[in-house]
C-alpha atoms as a PDB file:
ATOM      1  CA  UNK A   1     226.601 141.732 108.480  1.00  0.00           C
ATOM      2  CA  UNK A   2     228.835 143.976 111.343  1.00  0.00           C
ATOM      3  CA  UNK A   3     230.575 140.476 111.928  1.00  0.00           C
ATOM      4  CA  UNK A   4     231.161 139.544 108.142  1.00  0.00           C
ATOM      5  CA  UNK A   5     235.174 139.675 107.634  1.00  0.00           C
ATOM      6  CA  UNK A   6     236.298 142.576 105.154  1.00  0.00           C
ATOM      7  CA  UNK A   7     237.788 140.198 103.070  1.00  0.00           C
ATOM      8  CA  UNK A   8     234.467 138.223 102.702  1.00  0.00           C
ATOM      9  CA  UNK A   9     232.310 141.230 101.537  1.00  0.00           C
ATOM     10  CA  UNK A  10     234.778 141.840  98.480  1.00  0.00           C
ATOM     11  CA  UNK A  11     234.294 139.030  97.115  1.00  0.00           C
ATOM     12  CA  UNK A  12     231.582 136.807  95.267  1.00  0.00           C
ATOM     13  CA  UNK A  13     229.693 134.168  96.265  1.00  0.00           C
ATOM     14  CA  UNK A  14     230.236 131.112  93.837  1.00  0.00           C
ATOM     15  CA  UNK A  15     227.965 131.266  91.035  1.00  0.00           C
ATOM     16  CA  UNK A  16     227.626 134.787  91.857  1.00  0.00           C
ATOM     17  CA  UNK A  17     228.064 137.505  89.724  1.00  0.00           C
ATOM     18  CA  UNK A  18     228.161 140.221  91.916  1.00  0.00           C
ATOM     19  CA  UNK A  19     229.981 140.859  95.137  1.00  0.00           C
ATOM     20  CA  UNK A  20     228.786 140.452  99.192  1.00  0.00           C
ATOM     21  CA  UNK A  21     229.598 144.175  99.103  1.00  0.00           C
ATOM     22  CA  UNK A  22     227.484 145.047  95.992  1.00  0.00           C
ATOM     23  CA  UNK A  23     224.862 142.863  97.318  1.00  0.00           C
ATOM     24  CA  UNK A  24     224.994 144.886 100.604  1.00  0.00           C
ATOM     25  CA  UNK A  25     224.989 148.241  98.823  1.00  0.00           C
ATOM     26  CA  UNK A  26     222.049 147.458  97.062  1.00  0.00           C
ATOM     27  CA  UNK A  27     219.509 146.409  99.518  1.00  0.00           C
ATOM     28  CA  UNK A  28     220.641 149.407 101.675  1.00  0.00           C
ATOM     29  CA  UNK A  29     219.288 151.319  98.626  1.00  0.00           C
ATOM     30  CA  UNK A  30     216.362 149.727  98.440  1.00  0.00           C
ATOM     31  CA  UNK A  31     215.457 150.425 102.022  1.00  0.00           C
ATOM     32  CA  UNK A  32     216.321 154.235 101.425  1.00  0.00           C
ATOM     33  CA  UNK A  33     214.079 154.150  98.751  1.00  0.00           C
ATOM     34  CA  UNK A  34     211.107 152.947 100.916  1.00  0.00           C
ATOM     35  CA  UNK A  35     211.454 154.927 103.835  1.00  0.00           C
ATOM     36  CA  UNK A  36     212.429 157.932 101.395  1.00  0.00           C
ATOM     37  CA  UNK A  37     208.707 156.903  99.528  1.00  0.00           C
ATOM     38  CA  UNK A  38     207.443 156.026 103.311  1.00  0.00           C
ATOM     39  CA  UNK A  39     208.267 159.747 104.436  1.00  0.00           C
ATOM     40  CA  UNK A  40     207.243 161.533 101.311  1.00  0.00           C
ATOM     41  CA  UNK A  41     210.475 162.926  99.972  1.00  0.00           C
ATOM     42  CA  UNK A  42     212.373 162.336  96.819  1.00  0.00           C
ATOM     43  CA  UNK A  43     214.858 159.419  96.259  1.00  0.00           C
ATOM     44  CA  UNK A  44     218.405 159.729  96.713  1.00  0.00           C
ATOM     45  CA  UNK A  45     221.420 157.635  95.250  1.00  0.00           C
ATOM     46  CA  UNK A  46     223.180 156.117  98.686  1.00  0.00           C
ATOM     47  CA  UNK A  47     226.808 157.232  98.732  1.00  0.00           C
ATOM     48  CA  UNK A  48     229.196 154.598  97.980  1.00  0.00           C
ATOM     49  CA  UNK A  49     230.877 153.774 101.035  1.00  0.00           C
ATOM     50  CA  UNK A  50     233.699 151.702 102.021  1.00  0.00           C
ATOM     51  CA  UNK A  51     233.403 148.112 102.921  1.00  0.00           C
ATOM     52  CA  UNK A  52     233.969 148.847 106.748  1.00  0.00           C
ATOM     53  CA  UNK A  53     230.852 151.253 106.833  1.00  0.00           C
ATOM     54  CA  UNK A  54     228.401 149.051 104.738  1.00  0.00           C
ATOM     55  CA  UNK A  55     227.138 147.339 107.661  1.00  0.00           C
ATOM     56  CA  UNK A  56     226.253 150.380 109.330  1.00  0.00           C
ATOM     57  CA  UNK A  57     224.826 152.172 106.191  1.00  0.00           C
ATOM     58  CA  UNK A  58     222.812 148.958 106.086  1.00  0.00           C
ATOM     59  CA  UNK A  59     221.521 149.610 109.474  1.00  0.00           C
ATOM     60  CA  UNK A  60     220.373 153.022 109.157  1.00  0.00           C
ATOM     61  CA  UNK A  61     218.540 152.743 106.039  1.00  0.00           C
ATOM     62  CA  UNK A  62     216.791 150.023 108.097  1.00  0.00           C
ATOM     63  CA  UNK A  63     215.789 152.113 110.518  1.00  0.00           C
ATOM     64  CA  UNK A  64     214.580 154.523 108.862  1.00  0.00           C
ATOM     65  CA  UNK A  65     212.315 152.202 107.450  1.00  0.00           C
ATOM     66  CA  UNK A  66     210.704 150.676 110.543  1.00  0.00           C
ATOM     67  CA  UNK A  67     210.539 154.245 111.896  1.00  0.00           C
ATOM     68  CA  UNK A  68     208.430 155.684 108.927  1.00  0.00           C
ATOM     69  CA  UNK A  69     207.247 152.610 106.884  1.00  0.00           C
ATOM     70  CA  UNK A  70     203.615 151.363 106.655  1.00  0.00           C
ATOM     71  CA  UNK A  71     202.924 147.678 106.743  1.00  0.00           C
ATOM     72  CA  UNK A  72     203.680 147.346 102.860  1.00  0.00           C
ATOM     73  CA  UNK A  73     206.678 148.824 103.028  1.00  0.00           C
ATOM     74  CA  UNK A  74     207.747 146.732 105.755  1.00  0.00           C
ATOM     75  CA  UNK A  75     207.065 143.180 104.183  1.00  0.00           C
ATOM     76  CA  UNK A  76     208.689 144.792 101.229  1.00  0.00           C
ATOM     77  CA  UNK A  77     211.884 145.645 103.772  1.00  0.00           C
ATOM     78  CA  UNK A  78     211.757 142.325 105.267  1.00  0.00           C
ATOM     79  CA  UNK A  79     211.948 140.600 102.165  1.00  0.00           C
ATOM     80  CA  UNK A  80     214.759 142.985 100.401  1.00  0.00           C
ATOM     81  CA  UNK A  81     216.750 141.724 103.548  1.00  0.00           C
ATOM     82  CA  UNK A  82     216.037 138.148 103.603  1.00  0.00           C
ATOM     83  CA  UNK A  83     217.063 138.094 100.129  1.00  0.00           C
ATOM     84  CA  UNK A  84     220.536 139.479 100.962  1.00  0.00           C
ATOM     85  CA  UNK A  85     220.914 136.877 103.790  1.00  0.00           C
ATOM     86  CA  UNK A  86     219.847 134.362 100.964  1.00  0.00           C
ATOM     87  CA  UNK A  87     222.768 135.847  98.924  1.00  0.00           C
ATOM     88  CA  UNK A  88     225.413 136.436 101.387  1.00  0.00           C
END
């Protein structure tokens, strides 16, 4: 993801109807989500950051999820991010 060229993220895949970048944003949000339901606290809408900090939003929510996630929410984690690496 950290080595994807700028230019790359802001744009679609063919067939695609959404961009790299939107693709990105939304599996970060999913992760949130699970280590926000993994650690007991409420959800919270991801801010919307630039394309140059995607990868690393995308890393943190990650984290957070192997450091707080049970064994569900880990295949769910795995599989929110081999679906983005299907759609990148």
């Amino acid at each position: 993801m950290r080595s994807t060229p700028l230019s790359q993220l802001d744009r679609a895949r063919q067939g695609a109807d959404v961009t790299r970048a939107e693709l990105v944003r939304r599996t970060a949000q999913v992760l949130a989500d699970l280590a926000a339901d993994a650690e007991g606290r409420p959800r919270r809408e991801l801010p919307h950051l630039a394309l140059h900090g995607l990868g690393d939003q995308l890393a943190v929510t990650g984290a957070d999820v192997l450091a707080h996630g049970d064994p569900p929410a880990l295949a769910a984690a795995l599989e929110a991010v081999l679906e983005l690496r299907r759609g990148l």
